[in-house]
N, C-alpha and C. Protein backbone atom coordinates (compact mmCIF):
# COMPACT_ATOMS: atom_id res chain seq x y z
N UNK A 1 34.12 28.80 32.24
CA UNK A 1 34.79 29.12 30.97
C UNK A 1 33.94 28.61 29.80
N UNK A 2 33.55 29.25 29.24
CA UNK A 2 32.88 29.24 27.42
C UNK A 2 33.47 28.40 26.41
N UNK A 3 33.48 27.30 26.11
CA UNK A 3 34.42 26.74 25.19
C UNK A 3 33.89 27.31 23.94
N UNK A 4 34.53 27.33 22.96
CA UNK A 4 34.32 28.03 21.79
C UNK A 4 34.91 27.35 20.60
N UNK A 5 34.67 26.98 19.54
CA UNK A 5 35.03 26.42 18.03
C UNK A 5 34.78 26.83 17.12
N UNK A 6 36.00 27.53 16.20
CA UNK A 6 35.38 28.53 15.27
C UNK A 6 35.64 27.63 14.03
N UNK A 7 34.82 27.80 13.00
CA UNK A 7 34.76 27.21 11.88
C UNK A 7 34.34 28.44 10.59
N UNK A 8 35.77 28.28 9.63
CA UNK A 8 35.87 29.03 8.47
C UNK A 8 36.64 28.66 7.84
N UNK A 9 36.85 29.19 6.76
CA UNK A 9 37.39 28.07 5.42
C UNK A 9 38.82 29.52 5.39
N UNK A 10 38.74 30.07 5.82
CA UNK A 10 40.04 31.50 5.65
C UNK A 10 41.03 31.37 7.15
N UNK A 11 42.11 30.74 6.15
CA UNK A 11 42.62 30.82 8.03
C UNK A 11 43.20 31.99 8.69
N UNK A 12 42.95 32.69 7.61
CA UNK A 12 42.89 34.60 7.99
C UNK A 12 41.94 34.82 8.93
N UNK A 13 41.11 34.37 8.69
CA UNK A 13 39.62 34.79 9.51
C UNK A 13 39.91 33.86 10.57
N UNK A 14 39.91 32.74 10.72
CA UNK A 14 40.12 32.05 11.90
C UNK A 14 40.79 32.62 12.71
N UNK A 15 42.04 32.57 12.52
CA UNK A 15 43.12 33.20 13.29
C UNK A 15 42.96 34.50 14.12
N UNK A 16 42.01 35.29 13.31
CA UNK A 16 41.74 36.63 14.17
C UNK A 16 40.81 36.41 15.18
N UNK A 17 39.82 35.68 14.43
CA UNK A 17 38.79 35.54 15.53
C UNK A 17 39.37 34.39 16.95
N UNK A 18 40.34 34.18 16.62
CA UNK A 18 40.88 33.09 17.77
C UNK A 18 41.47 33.83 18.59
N UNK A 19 42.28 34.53 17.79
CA UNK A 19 43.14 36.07 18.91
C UNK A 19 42.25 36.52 19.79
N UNK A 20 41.02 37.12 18.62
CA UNK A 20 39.80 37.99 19.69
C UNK A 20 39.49 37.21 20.77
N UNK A 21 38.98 35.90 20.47
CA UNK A 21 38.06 35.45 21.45
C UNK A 21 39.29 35.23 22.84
N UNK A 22 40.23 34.76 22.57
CA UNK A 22 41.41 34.39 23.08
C UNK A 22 41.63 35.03 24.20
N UNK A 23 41.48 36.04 24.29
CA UNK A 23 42.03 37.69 24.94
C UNK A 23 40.74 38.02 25.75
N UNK A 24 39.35 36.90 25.57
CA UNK A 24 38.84 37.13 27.12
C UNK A 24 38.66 36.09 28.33
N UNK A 25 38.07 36.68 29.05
CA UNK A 25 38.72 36.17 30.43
C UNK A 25 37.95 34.36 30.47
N UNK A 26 36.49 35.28 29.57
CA UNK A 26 35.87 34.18 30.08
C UNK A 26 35.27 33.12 28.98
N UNK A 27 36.57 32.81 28.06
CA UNK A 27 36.70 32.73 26.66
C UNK A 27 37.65 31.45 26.34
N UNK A 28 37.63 30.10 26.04
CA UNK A 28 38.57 29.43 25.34
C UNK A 28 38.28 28.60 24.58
N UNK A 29 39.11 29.02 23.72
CA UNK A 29 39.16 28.81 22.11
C UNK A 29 39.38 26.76 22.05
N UNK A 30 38.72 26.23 22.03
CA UNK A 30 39.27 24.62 21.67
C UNK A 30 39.54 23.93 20.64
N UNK A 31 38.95 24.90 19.54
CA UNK A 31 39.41 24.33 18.02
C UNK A 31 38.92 25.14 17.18
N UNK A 32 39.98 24.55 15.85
CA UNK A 32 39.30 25.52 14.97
C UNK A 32 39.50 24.78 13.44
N UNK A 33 38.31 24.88 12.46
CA UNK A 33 38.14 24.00 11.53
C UNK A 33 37.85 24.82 10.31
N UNK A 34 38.58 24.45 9.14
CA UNK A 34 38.19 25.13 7.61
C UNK A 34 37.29 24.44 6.96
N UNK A 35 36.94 23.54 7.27
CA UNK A 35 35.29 23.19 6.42
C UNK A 35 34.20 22.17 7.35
N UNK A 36 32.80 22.14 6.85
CA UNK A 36 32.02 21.98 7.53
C UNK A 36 32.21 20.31 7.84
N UNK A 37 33.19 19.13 7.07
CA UNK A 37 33.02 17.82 7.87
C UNK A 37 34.12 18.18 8.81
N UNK A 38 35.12 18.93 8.63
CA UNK A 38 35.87 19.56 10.00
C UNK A 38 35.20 19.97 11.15
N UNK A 39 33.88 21.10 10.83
CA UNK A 39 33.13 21.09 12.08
C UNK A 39 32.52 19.88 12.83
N UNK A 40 31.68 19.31 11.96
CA UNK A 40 31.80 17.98 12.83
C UNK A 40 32.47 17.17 13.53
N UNK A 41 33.66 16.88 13.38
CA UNK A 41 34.06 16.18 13.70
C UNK A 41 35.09 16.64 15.27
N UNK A 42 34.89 18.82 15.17
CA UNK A 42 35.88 19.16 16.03
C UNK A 42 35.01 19.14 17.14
N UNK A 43 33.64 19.35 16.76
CA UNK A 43 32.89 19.16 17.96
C UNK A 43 32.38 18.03 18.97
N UNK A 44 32.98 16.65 18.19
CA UNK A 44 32.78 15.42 19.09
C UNK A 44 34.22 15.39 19.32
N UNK A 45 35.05 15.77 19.15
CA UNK A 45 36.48 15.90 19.93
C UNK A 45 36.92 16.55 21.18
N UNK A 46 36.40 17.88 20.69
CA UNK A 46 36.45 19.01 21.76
C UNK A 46 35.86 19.54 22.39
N UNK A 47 34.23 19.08 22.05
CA UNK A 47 33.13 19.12 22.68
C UNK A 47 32.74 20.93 22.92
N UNK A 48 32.68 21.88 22.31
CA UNK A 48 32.87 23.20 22.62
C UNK A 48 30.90 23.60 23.23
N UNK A 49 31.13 24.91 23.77
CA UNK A 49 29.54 25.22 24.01
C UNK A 49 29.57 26.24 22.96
N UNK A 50 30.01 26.91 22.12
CA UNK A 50 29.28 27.42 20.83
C UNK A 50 30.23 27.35 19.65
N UNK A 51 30.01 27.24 18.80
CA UNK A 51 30.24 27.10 17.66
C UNK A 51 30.28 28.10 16.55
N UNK A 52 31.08 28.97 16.10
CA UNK A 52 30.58 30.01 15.19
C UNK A 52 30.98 29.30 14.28
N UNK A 53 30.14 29.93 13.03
CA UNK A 53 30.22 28.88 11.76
C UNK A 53 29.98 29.67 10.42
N UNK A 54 30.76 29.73 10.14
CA UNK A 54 30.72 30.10 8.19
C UNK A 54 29.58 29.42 7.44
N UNK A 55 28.83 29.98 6.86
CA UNK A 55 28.20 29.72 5.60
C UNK A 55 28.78 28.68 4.97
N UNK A 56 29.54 29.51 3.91
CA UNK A 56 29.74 29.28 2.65
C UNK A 56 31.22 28.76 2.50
N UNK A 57 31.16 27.66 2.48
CA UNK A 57 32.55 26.43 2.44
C UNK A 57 32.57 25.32 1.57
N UNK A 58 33.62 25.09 0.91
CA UNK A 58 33.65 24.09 0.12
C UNK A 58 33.39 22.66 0.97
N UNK A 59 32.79 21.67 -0.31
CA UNK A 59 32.29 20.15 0.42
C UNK A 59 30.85 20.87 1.07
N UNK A 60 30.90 20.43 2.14
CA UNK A 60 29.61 20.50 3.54
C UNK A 60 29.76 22.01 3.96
N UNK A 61 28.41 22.53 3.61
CA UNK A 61 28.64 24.44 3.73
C UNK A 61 28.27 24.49 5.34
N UNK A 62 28.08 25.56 5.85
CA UNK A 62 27.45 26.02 6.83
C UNK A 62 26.51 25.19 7.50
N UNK A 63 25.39 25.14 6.78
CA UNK A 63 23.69 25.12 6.85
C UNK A 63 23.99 23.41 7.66
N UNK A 64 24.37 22.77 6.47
CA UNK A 64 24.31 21.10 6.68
C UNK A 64 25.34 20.94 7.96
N UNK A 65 26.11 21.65 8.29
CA UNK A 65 27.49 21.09 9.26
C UNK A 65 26.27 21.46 10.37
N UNK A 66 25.49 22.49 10.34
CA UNK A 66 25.11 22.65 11.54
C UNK A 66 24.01 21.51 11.53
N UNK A 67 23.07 21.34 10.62
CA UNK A 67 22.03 20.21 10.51
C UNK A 67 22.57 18.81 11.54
N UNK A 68 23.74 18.70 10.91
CA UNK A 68 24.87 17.20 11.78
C UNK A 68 24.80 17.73 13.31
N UNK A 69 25.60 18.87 13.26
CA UNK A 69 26.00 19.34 14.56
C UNK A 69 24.74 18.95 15.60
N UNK A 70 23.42 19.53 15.22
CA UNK A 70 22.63 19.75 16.08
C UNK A 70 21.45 18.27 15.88
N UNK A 71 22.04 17.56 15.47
CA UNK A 71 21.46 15.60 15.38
C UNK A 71 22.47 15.19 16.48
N UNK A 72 23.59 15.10 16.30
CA UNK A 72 24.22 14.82 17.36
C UNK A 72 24.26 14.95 18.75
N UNK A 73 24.64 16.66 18.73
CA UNK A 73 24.61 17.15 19.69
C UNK A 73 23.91 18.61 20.13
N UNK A 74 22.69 18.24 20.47
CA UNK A 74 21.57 19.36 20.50
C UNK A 74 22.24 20.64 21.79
N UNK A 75 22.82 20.03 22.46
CA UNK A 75 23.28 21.05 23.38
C UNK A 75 24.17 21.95 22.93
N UNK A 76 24.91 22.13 21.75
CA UNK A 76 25.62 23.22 21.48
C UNK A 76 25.03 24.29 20.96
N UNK A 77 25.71 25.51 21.05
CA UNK A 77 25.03 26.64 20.58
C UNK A 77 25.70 27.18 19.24
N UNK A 78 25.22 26.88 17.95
CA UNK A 78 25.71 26.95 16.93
C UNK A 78 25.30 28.68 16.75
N UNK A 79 26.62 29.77 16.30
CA UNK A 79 25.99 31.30 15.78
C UNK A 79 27.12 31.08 14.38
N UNK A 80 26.14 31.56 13.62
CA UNK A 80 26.74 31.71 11.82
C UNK A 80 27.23 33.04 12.31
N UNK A 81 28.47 33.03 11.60
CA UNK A 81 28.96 34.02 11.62
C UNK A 81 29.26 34.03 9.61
N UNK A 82 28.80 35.19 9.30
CA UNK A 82 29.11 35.18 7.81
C UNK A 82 28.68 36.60 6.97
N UNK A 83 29.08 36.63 5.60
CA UNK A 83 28.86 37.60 4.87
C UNK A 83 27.12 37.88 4.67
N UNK A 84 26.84 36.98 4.14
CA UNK A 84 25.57 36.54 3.63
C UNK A 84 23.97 37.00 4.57
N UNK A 85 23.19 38.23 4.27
CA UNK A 85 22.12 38.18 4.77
C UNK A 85 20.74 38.95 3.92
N UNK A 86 21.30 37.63 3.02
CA UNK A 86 19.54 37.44 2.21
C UNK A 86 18.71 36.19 3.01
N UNK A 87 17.77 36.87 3.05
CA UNK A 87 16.53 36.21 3.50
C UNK A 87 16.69 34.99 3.89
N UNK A 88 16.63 33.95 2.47
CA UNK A 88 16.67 32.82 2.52
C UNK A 88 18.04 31.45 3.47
N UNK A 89 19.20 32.50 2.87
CA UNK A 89 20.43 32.06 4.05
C UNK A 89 20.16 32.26 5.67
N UNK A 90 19.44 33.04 6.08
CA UNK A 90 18.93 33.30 7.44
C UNK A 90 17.91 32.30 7.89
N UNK A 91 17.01 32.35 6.86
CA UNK A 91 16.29 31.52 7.30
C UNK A 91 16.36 29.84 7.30
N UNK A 92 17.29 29.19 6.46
CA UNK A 92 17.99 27.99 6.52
C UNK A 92 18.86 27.86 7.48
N UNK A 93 19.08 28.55 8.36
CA UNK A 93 20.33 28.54 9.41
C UNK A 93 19.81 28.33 10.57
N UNK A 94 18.69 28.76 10.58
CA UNK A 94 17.64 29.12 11.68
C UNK A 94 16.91 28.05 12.16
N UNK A 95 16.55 27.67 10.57
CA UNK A 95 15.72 26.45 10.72
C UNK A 95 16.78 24.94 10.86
N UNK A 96 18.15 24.96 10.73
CA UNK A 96 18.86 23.99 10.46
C UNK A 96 19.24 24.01 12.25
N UNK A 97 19.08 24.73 12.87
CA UNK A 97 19.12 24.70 14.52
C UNK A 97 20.23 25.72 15.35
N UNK A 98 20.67 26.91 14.24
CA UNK A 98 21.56 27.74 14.53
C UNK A 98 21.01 28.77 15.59
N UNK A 99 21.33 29.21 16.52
CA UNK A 99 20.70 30.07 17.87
C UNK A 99 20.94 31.75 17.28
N UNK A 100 21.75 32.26 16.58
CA UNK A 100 22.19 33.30 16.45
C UNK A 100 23.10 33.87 15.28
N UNK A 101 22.81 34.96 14.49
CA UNK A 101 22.75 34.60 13.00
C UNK A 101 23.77 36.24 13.36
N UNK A 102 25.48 36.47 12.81
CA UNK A 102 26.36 37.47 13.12
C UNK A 102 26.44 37.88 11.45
N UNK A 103 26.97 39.10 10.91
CA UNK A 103 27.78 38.97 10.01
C UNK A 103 29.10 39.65 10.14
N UNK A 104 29.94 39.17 9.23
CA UNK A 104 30.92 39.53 9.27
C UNK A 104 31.83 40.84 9.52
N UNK A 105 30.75 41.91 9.20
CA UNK A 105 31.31 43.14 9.34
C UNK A 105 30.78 44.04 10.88
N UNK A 106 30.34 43.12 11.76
CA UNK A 106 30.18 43.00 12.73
C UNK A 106 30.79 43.99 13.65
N UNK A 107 30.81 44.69 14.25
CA UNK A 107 32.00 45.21 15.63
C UNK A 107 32.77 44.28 16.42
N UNK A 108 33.87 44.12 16.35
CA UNK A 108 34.72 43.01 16.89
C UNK A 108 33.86 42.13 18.46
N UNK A 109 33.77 43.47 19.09
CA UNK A 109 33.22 43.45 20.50
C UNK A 109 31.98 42.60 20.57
N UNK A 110 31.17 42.51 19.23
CA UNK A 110 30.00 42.05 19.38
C UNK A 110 29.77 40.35 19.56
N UNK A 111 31.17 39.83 18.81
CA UNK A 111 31.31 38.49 18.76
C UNK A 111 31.24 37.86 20.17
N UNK A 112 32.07 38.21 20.79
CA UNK A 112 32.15 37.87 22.27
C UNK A 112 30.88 37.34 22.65
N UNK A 113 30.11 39.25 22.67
CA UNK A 113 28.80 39.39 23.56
C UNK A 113 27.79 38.27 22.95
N UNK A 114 27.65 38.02 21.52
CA UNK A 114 27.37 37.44 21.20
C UNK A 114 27.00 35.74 21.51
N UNK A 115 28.95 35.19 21.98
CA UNK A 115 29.16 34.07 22.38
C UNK A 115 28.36 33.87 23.81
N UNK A 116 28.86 34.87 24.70
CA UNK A 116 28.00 34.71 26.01
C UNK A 116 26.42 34.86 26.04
N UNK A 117 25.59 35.53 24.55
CA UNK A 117 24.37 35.35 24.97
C UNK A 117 23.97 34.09 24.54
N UNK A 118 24.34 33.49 23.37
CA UNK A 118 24.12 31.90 23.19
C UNK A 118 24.33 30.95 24.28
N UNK A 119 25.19 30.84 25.01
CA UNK A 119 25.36 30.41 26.50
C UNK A 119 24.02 30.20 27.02
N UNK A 120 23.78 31.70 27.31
CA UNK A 120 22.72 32.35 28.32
C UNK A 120 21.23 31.97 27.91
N UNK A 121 21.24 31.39 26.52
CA UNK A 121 19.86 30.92 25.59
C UNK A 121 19.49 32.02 25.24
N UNK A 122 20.29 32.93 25.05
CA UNK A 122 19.53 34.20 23.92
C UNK A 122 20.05 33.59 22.64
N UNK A 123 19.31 34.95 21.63
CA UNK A 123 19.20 34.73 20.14
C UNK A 123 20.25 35.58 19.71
N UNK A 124 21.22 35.92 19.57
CA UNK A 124 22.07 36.82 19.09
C UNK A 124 21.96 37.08 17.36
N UNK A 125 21.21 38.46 17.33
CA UNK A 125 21.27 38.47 16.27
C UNK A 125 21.65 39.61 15.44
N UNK A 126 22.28 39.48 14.36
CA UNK A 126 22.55 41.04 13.72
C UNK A 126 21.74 41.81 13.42
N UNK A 127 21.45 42.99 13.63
CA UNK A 127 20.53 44.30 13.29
C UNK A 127 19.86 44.14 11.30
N UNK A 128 20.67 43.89 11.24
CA UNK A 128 20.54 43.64 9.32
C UNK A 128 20.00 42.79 9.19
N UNK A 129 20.10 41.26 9.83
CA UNK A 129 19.55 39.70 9.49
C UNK A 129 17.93 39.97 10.22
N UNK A 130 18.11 40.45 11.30
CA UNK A 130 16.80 41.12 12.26
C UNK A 130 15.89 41.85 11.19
N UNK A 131 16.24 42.56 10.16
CA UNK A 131 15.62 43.55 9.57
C UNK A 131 14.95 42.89 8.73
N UNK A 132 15.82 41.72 7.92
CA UNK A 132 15.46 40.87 7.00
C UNK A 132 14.30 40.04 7.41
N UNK A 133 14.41 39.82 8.30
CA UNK A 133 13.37 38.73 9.32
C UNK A 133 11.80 39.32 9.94
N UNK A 134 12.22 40.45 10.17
CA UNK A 134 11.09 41.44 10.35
C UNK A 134 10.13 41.83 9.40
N UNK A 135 10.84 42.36 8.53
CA UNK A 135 9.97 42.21 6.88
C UNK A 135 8.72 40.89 7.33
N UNK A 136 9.61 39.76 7.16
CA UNK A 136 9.10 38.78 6.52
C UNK A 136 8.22 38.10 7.79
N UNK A 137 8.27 38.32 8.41
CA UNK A 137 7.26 38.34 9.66
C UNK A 137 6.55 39.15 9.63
N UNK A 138 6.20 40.22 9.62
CA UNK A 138 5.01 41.28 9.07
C UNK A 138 4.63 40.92 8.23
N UNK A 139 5.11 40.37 6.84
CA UNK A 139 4.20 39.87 5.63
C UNK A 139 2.94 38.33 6.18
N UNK A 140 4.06 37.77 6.93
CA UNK A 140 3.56 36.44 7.19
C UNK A 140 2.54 36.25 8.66
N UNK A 141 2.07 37.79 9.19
CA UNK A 141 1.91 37.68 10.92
C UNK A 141 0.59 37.33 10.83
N UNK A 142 -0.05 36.11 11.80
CA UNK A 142 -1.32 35.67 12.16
C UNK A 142 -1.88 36.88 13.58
N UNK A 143 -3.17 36.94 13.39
CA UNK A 143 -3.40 37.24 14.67
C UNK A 143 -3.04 36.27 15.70
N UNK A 144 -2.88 37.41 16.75
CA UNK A 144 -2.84 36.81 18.18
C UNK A 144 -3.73 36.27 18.96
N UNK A 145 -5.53 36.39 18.35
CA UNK A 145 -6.47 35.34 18.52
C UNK A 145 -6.10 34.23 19.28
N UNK A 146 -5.57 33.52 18.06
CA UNK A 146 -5.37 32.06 18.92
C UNK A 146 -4.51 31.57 19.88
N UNK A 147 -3.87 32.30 20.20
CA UNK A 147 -2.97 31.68 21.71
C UNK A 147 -3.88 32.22 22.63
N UNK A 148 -3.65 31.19 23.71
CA UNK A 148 -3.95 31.07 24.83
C UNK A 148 -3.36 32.20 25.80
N UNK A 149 -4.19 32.94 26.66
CA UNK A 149 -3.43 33.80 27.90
C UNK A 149 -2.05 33.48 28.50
N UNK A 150 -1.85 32.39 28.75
CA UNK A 150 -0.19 31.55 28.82
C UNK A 150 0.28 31.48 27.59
N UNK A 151 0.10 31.16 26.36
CA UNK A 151 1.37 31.17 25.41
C UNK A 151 1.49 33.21 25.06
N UNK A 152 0.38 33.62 25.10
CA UNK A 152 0.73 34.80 25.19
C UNK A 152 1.94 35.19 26.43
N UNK A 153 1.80 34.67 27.30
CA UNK A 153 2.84 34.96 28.09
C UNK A 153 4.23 34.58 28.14
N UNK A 154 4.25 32.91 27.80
CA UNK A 154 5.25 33.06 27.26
C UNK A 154 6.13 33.15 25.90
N UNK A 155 5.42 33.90 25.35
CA UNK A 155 5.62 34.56 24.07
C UNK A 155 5.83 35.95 24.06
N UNK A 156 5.45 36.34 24.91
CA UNK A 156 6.15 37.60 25.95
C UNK A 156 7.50 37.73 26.10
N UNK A 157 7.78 37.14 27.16
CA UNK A 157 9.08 36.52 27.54
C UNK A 157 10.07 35.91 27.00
N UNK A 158 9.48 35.03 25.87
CA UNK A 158 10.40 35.11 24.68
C UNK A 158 10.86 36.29 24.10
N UNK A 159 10.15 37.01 23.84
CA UNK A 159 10.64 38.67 23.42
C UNK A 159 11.48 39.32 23.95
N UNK A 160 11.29 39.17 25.36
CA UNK A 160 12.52 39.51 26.40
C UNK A 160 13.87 39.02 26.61
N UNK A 161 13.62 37.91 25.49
CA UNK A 161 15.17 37.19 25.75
C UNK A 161 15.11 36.21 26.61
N UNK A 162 14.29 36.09 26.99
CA UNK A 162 14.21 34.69 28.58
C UNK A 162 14.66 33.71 27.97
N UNK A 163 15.63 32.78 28.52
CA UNK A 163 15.14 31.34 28.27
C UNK A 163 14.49 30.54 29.00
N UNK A 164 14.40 29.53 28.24
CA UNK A 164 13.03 28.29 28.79
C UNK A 164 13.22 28.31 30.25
N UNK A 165 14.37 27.85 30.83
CA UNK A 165 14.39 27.60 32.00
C UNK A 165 14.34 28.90 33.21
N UNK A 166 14.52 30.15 32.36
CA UNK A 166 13.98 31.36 33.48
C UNK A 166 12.31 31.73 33.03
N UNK A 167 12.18 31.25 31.90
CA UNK A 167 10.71 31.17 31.73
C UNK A 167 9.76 30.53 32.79
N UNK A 168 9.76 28.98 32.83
CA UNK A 168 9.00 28.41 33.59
C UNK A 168 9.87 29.08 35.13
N UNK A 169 10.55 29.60 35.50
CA UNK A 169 10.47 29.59 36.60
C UNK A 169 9.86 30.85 37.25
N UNK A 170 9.72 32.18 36.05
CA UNK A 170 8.76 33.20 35.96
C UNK A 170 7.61 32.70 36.40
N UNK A 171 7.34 31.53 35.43
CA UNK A 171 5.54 31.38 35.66
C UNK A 171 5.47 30.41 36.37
N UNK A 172 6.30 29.98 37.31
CA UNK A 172 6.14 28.67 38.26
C UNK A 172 5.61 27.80 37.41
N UNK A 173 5.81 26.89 36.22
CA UNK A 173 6.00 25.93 35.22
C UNK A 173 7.06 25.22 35.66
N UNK A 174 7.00 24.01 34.47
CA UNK A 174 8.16 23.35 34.41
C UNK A 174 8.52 23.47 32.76
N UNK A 175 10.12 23.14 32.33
CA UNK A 175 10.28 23.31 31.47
C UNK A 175 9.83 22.78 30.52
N UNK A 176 9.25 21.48 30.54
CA UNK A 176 8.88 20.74 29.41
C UNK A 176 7.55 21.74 29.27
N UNK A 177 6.61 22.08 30.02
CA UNK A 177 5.60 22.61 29.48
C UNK A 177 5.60 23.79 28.73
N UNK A 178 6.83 24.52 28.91
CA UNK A 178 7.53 25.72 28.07
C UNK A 178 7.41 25.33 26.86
N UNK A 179 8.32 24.24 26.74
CA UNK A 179 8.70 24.08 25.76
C UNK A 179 7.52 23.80 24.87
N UNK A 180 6.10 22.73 25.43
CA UNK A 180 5.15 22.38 24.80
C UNK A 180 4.48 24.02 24.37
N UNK A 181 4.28 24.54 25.02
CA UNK A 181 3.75 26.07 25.00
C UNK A 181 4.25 26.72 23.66
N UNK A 182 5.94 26.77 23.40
CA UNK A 182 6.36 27.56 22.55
C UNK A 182 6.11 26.41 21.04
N UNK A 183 5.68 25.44 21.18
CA UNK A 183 5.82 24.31 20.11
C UNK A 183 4.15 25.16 19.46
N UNK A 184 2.95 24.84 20.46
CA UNK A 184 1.82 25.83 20.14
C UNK A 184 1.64 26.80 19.48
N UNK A 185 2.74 27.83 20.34
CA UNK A 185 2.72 29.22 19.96
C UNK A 185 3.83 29.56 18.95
N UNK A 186 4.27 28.84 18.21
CA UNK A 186 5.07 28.49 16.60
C UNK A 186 4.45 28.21 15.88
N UNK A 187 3.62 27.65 15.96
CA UNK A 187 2.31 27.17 14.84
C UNK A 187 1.44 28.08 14.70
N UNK A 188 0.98 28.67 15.75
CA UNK A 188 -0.25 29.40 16.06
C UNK A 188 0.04 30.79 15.06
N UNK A 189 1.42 31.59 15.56
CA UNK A 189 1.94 32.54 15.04
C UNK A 189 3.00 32.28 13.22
N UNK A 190 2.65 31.04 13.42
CA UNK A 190 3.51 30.73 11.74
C UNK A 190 4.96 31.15 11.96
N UNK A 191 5.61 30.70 13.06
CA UNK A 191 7.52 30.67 12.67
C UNK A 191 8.50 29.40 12.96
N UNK A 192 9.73 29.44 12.88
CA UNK A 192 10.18 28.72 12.80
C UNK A 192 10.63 28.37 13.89
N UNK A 193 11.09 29.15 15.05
CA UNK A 193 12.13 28.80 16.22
C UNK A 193 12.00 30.20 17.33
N UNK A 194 12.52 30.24 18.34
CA UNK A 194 12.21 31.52 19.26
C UNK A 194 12.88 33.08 18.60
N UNK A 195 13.84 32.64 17.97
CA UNK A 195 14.01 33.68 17.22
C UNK A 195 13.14 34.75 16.52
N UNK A 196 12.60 33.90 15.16
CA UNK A 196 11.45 34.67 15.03
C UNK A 196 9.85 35.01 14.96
N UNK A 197 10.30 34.26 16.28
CA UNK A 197 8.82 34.09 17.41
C UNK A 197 9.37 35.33 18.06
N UNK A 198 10.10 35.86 18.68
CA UNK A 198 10.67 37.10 19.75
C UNK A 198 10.56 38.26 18.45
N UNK A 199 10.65 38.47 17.30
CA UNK A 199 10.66 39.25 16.40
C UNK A 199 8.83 39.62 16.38
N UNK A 200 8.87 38.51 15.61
CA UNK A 200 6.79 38.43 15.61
C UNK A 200 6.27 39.33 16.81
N UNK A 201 6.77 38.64 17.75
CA UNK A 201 6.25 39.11 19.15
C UNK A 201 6.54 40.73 19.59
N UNK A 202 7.74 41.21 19.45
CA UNK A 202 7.97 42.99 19.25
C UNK A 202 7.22 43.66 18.28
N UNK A 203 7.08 43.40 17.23
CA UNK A 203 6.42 43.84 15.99
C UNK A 203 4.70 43.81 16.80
N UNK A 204 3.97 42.83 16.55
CA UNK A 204 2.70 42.08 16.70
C UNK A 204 2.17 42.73 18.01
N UNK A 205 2.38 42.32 19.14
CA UNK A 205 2.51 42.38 20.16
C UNK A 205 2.37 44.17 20.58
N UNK A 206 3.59 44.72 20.00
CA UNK A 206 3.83 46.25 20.62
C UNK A 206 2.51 47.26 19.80
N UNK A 207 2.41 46.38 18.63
CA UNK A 207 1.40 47.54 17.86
C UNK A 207 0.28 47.00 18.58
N UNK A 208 -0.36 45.62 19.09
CA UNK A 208 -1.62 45.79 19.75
C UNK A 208 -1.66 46.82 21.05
N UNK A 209 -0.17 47.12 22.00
CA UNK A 209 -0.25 47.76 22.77
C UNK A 209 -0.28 48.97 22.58
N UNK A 210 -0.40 49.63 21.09
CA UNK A 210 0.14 50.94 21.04
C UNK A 210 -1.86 51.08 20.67
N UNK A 211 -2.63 49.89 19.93
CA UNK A 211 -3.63 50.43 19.47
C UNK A 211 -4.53 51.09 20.82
């Protein structure tokens, strides 16, 4: 079972999304909080495995609840769920340790799928925030020069959605060296997190295969 903690300042919005999530099988709801020192504090209570999270809240917004969230407790899977997808809000969310960036006008259905790919160590991300991110990874893309035949690979596989731990076991690795690998191949390629390292990598990547 998925524990889940939704955090929004509308207890309109809460409430629905509690119904939704509520109503699956493999789905329970453990709390739910209207502002971001609320998120904190529901997540050392109730301990949930993802977290959807509002932006934009009075006191402690979005960005910072997750900053706490993920000092504390690195194992949760924080996804913003919100209105907001200019550039810069995406990319503070991202970088503040959020796995998966929703907005609000979303397809109900998607939230779910969503919740279970954060689980799974995917990136769940909206088509629109993706678009935003893409841009700005094409403006910003290094050649692929400098990685190594292995971070190329697993920079690959990042693209695919893998996580670390089906990564190294692809390449008969261990995880820490994944992880050292993708620390490389973040620098190398100029991003912030696997997110839009897996973006870089479709873009970058598919046009060397198409040349």
């Amino acid at each position: 079972m998925i524990r889940v903690a939704i955090v929004d300042d509308h207890a309109v919005v809460r409430g629905g999304l509690k119904q939704l999530l509520s109503s699956e099988d493999d789905i329970d709801v453990v709390g739910t909080a209207g502002s971001g020192d609320q998120a904190y504090e529901i997540v050392r209570s109730a301990a949930p495995d993802v977290v959807l999270m509002d932006l934009s809240m009075p006191g402690v917004d979005g960005i910072e609840a997750t900053r706490r969230i993920m000092r504390e407790s690195p194992d949760v899977h924080v996804v913003v769920l919100t209105s907001f997808e200019d550039k810069r809000r995406i990319l503070d969310a991202l970088e503040a340790g959020a796995v998966g960036y929703l907005l609000k006008d979303a397809d109900p259905s998607e939230i779910a799928v969503a919740v279970r790919a954060a689980v799974a160590g995917g990136s769940p991300l909206d088509p629109k925030a993706a678009r935003v991110l893409l841009e700005s990874t094409r403006r910003d893309a290094r050649p692929t020069a400098a990685l190594t035949p292995r971070e190329r690979e697993v920079l690959e596989l990042v693209a695919e959605g893998l996580a670390n731990k089906n990564i190294a076991r692809r390449l008969g690795i261990s995880d820490r060296t994944v992880k050292s690998h993708l620390t490389s191949v973040f620098q190398a390629i100029g991003v912030a997190d696997r997110t839009q390292a897996a973006l870089w990598a479709r873009e970058n990547l598919d046009q060397q295969g198409r040349r």
